[in-house]
C-alpha atoms as a PDB file:
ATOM      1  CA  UNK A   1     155.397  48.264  32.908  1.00  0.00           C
ATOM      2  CA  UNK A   2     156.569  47.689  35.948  1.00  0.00           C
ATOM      3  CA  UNK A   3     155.691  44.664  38.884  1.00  0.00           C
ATOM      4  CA  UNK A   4     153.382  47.736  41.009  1.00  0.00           C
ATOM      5  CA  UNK A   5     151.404  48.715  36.994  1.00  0.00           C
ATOM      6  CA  UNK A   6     150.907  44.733  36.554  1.00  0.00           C
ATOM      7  CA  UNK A   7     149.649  43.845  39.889  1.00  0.00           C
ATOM      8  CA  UNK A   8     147.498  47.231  40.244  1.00  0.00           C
ATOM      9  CA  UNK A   9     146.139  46.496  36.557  1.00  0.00           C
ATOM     10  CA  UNK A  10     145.377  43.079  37.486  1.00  0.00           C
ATOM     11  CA  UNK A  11     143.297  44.317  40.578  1.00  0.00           C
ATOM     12  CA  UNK A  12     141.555  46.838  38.653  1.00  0.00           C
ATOM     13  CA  UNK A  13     140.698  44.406  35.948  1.00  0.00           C
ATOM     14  CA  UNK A  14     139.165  42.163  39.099  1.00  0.00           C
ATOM     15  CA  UNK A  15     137.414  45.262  40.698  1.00  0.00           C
ATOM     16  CA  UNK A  16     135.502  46.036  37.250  1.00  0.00           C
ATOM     17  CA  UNK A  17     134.545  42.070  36.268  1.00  0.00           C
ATOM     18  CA  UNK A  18     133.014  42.279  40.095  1.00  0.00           C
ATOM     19  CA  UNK A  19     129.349  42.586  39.949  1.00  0.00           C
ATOM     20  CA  UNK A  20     129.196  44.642  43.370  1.00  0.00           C
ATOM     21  CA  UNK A  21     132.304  46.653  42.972  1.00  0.00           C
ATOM     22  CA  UNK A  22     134.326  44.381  45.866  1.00  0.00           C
ATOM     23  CA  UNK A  23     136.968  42.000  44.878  1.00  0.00           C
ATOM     24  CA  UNK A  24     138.592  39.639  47.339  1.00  0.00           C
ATOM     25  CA  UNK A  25     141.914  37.831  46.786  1.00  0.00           C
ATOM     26  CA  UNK A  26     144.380  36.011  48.408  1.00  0.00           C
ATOM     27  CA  UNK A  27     147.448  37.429  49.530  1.00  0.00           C
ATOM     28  CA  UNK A  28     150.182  34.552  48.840  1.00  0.00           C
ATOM     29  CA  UNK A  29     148.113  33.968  45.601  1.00  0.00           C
ATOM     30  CA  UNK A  30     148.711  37.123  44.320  1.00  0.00           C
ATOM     31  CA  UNK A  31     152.181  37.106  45.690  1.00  0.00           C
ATOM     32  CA  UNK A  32     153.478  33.728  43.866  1.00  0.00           C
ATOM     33  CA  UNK A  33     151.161  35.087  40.168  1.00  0.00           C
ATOM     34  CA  UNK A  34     153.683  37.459  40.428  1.00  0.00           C
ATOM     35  CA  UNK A  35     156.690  36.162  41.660  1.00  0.00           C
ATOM     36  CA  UNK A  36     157.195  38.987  44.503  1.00  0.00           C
ATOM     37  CA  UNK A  37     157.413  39.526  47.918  1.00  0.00           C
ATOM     38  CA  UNK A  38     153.791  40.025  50.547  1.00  0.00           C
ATOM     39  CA  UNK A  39     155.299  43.904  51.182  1.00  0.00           C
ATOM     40  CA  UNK A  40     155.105  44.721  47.185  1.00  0.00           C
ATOM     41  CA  UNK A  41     151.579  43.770  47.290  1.00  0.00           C
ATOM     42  CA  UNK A  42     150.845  45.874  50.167  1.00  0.00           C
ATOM     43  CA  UNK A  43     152.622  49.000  48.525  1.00  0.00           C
ATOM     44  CA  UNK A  44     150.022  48.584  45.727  1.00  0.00           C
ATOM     45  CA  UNK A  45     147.133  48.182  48.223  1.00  0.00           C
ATOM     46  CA  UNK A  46     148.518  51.489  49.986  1.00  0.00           C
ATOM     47  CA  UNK A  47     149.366  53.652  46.886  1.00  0.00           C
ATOM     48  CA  UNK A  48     146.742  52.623  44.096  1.00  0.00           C
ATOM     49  CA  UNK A  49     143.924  51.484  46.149  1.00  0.00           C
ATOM     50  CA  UNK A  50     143.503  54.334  48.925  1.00  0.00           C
ATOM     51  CA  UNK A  51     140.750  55.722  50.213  1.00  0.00           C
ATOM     52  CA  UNK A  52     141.312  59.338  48.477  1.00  0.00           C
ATOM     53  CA  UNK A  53     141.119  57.495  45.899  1.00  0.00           C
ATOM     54  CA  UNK A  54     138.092  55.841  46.338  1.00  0.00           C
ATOM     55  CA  UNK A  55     138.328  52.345  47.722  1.00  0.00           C
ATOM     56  CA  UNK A  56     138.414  50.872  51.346  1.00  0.00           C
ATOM     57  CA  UNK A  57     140.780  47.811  51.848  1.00  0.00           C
ATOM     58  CA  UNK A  58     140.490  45.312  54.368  1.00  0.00           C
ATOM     59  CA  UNK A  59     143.018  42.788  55.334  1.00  0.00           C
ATOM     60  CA  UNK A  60     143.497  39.680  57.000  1.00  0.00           C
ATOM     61  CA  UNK A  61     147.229  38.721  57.465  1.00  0.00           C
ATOM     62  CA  UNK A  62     148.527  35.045  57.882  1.00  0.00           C
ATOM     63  CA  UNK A  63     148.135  32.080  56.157  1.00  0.00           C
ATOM     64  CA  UNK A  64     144.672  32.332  54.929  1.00  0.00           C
ATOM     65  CA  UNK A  65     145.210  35.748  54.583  1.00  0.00           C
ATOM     66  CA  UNK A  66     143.433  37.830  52.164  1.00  0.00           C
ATOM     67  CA  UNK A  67     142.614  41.023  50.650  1.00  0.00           C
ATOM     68  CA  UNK A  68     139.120  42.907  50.230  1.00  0.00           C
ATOM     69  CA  UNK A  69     139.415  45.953  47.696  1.00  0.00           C
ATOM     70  CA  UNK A  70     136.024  47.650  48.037  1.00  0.00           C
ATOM     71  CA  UNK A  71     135.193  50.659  45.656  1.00  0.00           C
ATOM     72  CA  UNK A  72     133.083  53.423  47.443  1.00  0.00           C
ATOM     73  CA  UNK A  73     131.945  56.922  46.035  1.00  0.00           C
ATOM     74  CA  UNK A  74     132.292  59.796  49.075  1.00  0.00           C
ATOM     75  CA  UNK A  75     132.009  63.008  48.732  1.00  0.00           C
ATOM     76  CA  UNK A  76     134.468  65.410  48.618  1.00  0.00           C
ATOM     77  CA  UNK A  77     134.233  66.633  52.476  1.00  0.00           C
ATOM     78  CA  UNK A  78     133.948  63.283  53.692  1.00  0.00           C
ATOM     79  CA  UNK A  79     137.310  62.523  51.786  1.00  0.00           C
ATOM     80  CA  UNK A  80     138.394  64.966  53.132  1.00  0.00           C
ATOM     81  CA  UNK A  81     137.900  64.139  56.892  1.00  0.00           C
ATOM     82  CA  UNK A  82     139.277  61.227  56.598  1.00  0.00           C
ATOM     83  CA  UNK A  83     142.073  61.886  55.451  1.00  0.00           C
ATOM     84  CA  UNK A  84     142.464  64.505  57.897  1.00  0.00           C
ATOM     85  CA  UNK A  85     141.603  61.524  60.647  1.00  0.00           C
ATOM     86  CA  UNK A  86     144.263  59.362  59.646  1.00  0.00           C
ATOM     87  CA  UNK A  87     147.178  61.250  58.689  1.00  0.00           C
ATOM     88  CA  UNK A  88     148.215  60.903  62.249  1.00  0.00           C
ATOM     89  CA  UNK A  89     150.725  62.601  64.173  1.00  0.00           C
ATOM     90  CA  UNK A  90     153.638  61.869  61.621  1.00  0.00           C
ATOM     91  CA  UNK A  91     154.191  62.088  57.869  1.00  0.00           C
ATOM     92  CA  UNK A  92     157.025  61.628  56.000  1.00  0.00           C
ATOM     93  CA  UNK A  93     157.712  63.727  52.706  1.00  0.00           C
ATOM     94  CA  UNK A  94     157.192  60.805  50.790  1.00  0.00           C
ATOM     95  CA  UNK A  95     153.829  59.470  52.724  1.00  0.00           C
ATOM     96  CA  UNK A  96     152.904  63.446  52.201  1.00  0.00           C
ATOM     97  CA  UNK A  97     153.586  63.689  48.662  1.00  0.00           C
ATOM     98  CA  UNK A  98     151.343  60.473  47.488  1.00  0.00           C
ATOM     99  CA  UNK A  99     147.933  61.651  49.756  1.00  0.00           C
ATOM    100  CA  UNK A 100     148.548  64.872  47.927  1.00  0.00           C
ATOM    101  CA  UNK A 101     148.828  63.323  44.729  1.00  0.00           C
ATOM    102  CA  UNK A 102     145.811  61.395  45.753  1.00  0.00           C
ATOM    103  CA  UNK A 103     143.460  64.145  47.007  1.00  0.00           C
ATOM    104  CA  UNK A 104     144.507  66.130  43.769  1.00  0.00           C
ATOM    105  CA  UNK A 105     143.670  63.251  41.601  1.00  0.00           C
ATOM    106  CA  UNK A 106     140.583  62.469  43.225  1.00  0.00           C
ATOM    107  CA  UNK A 107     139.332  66.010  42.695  1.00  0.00           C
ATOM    108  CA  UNK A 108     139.599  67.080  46.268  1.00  0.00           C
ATOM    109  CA  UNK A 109     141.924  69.683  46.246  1.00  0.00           C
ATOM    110  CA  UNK A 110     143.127  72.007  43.344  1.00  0.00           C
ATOM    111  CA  UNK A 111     146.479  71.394  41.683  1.00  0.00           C
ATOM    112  CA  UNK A 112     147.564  74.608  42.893  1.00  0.00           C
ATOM    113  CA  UNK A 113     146.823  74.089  46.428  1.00  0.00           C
ATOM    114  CA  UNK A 114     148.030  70.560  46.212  1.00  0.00           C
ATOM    115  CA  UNK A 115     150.875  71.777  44.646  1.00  0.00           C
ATOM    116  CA  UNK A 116     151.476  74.548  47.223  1.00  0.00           C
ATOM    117  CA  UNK A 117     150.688  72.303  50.236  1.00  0.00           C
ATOM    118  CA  UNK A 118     153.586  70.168  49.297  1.00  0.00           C
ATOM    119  CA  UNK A 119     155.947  72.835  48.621  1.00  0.00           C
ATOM    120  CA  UNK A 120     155.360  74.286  52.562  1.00  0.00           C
ATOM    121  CA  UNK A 121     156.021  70.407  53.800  1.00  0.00           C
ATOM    122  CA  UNK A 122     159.141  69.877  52.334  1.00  0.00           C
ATOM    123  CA  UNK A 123     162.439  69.190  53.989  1.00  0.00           C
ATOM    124  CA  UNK A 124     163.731  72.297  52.016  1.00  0.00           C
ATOM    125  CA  UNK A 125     160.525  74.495  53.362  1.00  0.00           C
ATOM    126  CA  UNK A 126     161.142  72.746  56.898  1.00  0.00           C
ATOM    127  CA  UNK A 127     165.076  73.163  57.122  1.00  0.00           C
ATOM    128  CA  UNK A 128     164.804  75.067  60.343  1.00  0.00           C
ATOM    129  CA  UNK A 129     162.819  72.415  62.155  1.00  0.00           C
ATOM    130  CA  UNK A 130     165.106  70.023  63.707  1.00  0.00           C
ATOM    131  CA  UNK A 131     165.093  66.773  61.479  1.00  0.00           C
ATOM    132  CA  UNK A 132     163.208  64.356  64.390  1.00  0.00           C
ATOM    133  CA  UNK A 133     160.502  66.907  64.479  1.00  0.00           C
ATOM    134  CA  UNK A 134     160.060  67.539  60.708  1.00  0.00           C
ATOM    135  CA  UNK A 135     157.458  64.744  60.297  1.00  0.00           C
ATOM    136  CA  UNK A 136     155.568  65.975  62.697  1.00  0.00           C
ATOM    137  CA  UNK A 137     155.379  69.397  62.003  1.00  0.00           C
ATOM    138  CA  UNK A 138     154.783  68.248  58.524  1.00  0.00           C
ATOM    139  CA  UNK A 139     151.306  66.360  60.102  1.00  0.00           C
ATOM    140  CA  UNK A 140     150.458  69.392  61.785  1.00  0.00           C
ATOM    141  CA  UNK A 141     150.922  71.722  58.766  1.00  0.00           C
ATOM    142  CA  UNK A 142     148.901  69.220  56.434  1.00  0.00           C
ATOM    143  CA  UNK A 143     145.810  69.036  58.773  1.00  0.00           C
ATOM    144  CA  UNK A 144     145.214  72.292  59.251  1.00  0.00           C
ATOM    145  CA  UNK A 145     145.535  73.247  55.607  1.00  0.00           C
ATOM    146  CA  UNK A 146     143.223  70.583  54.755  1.00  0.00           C
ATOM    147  CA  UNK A 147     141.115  71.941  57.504  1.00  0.00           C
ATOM    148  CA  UNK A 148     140.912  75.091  55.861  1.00  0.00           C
ATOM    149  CA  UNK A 149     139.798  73.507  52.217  1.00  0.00           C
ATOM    150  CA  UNK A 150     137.307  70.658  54.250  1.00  0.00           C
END
């Protein structure tokens, strides 16, 4: 199991021992339990704990800095929306490929659509786009197919 499975269990484990569903830790404490770097803790916070995925995250940076993992239930179209809302005017593949993943884990959109959503945003699908407008054509295509299945 690697460092991202440990900390992301250890939140998890945290979130369901919570008696309201929010858990609130530090961010150096977590960092020195596992002997890793601030940015590996933020990677989990933006690839496990996402709101496709059903939580909202709040953080404070700095010394007292911490981290508030809330778990919320939303419906499908509001999911949906926001996701829409904060994909922004750039995505890269990867970025692209994990809100997918996300949305299709979270029940939002079918495999199949998921599936062929990421194959029209590749670099592959996109080789005629000039590579400094890729991500943002990528953005563009995203929203409006997510548009369509809102």
């Amino acid at each position: 199991m690697g460092i991202s499975d440990l900390i992301a269990s250890f939140l998890q484990d945290g979130l369901e021992t919570s008696e309201n569903g929010v858990l609130e830790v530090q961010r150096s404490d977590l960092a020195q339990r596992f002997n890793c770097v601030p940015s590996q803790i933020n990677y989990v916070m933006s690839t496990r704990f996402s709101p496709e995925r059903g939580y909202i995250v709040e953080s404070r940076r700095g010394g007292n800095g911490y981290i508030r993992i809330t778990r919320v239930q939303v419906d499908r179209q509001t999911l949906m929306m926001h996701v829409i809302n904060s994909l922004g005017g750039r995505v890269d593949l990867p970025s692209a490929r994990a809100i997918l993943s996300n949305l299709v884990h979270a029940g939002a959109l079918s495999e199949a659509v998921g599936n062929a959503l990421l194959a029209a945003v590749t670099d592959k699908a996109l080789a005629v786009v000039p590579r400094d407008l890729r991500d943002s054509v990528r953005a563009d295509i995203m929203k409006q197919v997510l548009i369509l299945q809102a």
